[in-house]
N, C-alpha and C. Protein backbone atom coordinates (compact mmCIF):
# COMPACT_ATOMS: atom_id res chain seq x y z
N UNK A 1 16.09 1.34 -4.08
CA UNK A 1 14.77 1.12 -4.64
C UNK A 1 14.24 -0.21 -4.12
N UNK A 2 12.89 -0.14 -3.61
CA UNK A 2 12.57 -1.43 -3.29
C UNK A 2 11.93 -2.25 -4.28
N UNK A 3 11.79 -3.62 -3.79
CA UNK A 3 11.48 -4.89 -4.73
C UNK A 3 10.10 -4.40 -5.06
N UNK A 4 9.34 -4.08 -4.71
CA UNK A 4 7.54 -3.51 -4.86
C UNK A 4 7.92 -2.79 -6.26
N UNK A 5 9.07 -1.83 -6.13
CA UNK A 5 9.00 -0.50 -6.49
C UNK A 5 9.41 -1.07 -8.02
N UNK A 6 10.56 -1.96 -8.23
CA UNK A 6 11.24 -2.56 -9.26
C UNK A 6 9.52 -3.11 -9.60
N UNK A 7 9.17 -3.88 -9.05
CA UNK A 7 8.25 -4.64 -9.89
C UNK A 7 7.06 -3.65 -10.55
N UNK A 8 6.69 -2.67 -10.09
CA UNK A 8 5.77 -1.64 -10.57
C UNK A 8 6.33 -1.04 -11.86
N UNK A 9 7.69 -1.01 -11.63
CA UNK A 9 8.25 -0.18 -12.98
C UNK A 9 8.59 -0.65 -14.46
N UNK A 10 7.96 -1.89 -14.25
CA UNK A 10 7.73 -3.17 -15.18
C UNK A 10 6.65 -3.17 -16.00
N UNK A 11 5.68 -2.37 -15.52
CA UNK A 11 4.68 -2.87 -15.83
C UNK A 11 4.46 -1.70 -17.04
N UNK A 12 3.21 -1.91 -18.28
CA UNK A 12 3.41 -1.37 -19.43
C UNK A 12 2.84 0.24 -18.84
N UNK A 13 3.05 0.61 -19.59
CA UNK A 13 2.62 2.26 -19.60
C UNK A 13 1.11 2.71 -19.37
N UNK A 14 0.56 1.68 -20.36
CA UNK A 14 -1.39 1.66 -20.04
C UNK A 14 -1.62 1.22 -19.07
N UNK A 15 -1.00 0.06 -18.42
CA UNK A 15 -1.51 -0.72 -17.32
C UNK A 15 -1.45 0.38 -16.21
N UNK A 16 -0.17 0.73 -16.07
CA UNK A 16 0.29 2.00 -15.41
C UNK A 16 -1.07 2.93 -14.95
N UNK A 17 -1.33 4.04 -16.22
CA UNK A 17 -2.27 5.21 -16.37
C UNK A 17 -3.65 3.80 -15.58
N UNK A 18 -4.18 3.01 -16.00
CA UNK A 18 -5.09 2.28 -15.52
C UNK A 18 -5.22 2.28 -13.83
N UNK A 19 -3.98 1.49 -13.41
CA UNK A 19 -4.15 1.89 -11.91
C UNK A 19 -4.30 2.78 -11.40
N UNK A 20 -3.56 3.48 -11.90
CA UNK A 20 -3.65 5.20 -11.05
C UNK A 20 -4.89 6.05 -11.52
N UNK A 21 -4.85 5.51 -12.48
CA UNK A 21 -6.78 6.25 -12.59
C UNK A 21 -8.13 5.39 -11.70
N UNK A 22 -7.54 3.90 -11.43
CA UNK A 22 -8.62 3.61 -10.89
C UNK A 22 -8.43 3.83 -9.07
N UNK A 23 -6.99 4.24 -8.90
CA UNK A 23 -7.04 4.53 -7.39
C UNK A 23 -7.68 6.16 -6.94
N UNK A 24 -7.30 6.83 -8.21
CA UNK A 24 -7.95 8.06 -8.04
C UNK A 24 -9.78 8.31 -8.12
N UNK A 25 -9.73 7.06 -9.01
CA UNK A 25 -11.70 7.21 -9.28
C UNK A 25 -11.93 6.55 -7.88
N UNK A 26 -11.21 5.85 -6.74
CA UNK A 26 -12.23 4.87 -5.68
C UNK A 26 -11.70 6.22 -5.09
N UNK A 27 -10.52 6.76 -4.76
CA UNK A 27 -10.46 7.83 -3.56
C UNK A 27 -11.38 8.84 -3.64
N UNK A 28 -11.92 9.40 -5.41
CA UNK A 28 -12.90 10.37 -5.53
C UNK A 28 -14.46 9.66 -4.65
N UNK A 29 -14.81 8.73 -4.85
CA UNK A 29 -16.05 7.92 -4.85
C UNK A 29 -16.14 8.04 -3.45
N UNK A 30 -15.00 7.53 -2.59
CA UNK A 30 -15.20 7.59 -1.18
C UNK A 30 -14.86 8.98 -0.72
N UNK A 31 -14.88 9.86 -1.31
CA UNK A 31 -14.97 11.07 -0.96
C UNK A 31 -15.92 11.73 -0.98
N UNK A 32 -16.92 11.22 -2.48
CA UNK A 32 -18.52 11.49 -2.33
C UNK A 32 -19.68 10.57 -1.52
N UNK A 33 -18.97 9.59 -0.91
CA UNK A 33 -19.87 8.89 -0.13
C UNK A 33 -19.58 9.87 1.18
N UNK A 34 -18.39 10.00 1.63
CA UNK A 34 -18.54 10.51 2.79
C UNK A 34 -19.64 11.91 3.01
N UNK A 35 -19.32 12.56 1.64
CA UNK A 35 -20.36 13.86 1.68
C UNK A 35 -21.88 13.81 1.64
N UNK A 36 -21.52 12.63 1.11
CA UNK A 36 -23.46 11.81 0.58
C UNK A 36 -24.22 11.60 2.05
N UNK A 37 -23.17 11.10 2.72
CA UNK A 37 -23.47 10.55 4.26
C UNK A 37 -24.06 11.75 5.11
N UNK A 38 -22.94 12.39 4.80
CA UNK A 38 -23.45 14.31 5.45
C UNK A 38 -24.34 15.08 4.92
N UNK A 39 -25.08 15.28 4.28
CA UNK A 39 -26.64 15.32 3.38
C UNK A 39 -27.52 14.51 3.83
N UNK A 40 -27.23 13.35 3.10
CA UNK A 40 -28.56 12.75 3.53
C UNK A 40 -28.97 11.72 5.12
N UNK A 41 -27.86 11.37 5.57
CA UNK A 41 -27.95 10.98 7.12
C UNK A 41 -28.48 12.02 8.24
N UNK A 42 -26.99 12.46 8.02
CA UNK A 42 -27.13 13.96 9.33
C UNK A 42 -28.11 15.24 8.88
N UNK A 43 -28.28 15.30 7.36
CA UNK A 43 -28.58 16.41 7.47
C UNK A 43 -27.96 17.43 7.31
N UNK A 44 -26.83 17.80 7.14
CA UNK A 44 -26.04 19.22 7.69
C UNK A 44 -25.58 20.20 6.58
N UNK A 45 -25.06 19.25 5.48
CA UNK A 45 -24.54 20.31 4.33
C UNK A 45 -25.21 19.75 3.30
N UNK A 46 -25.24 19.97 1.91
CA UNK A 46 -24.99 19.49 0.99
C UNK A 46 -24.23 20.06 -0.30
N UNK A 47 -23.23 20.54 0.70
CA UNK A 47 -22.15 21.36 -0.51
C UNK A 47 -21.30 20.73 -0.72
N UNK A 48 -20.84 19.91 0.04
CA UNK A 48 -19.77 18.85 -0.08
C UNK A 48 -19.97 17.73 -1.18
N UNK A 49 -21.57 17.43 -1.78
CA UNK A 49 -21.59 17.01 -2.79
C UNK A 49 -21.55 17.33 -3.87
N UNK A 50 -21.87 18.71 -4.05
CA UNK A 50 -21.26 19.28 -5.31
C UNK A 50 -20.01 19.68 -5.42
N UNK A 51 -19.20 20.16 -4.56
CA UNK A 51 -17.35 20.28 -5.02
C UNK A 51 -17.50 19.07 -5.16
N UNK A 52 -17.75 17.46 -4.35
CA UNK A 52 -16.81 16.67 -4.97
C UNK A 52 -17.37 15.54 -6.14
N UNK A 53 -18.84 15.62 -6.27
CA UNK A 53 -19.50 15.18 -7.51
C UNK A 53 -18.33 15.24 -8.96
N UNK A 54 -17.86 16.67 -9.11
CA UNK A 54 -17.53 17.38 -10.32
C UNK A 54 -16.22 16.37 -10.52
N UNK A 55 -15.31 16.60 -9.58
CA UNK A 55 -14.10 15.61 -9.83
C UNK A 55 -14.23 13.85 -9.74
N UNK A 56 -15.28 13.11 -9.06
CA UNK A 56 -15.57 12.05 -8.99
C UNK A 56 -16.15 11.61 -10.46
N UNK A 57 -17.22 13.07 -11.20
CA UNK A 57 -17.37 12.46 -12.74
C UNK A 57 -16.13 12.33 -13.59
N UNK A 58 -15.30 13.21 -13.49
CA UNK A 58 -14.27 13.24 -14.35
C UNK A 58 -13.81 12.15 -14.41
N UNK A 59 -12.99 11.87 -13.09
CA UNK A 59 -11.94 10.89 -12.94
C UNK A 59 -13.06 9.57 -13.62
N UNK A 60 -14.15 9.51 -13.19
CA UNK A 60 -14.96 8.02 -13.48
C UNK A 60 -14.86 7.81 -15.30
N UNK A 61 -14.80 9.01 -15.86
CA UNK A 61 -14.85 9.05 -17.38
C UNK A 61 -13.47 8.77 -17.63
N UNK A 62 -12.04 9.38 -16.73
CA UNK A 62 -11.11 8.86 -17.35
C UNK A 62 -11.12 7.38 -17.43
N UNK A 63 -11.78 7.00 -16.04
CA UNK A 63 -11.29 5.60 -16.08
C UNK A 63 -11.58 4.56 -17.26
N UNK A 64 -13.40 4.91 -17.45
CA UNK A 64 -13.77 4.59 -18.51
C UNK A 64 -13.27 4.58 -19.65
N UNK A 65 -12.74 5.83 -20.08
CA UNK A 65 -11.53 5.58 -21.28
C UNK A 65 -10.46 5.10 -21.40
N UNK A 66 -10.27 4.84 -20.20
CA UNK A 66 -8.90 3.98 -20.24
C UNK A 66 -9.21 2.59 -20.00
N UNK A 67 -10.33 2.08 -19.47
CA UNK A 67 -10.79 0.42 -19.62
C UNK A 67 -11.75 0.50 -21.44
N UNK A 68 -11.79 1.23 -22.42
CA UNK A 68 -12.38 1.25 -23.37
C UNK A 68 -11.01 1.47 -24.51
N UNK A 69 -10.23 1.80 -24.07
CA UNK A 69 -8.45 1.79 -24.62
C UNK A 69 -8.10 1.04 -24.77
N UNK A 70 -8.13 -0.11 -23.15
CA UNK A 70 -7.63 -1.41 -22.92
C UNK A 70 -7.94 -2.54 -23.84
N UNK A 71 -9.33 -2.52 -24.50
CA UNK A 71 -9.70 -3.29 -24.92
C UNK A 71 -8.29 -3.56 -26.07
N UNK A 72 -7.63 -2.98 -26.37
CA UNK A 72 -6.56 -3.16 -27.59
C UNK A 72 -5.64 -3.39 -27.47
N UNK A 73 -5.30 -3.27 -26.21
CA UNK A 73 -3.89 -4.07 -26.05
C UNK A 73 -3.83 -5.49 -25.98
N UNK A 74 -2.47 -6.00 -26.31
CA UNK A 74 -2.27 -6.88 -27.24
C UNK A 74 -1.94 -8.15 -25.70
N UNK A 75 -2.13 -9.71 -25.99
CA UNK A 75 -2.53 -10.34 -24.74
C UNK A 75 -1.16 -10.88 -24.25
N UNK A 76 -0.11 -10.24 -25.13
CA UNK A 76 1.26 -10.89 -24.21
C UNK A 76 1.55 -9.77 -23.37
N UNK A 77 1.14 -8.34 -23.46
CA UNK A 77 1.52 -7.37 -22.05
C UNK A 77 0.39 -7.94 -21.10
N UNK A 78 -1.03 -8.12 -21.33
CA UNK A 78 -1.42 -8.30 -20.35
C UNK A 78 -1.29 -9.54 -19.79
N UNK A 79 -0.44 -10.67 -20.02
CA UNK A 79 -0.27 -11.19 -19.38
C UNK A 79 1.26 -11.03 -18.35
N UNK A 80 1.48 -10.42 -19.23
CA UNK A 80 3.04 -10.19 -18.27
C UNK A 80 2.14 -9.00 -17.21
N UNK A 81 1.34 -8.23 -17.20
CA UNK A 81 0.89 -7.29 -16.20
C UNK A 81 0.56 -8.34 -15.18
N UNK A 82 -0.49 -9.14 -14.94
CA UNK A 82 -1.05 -9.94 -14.82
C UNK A 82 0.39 -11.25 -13.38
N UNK A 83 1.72 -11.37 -13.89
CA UNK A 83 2.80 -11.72 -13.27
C UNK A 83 3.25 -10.71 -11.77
N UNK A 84 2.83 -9.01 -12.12
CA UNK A 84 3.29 -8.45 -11.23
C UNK A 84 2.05 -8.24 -10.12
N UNK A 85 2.66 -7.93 -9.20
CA UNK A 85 2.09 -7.98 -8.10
C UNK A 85 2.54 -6.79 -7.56
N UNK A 86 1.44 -5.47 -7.42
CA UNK A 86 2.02 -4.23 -6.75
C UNK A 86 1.18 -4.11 -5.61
């Protein structure tokens, strides 16, 4: 197991669901820019913004609930989150 890997597995459970929801809300986002680009630049489709609109809202609402969650956790995990470095 690597040192990255140890230090990630440290970290609290919310902080956890937090990152990975916010890497999934930027990968959705740049997935609807790229389609946004192909619509309204080129011209060519605009189907690509509706498949990926639908999953880019979702994920954006999880995230939201999970930075509206955060507000409650208590300030000695987030500071120990705050120590790791992933």
């Amino acid at each position: 197991m690597s040192a990255l890997t140890q230090q990630c597995d440290r970290l609290p459970p919310a902080t956890r669901a937090f990152v990975v929801a916010a890497f999934l809300e930027t990968f959705t986002w740049a997935g609807l820019l790229a389609r946004m680009f192909l619509k309204y630049v080129t011209g060519t489709t605009d189907v690509g913004v509706r498949i990926s609109g639908a999953p880019h809202g979702g994920m954006f609402f999880m995230y939201l609930a999970l930075v509206v969650a955060g507000q409650d956790v208590d300030d000695d995990a987030a500071a120990r989150a705050k120590d790791v470095q992933c």
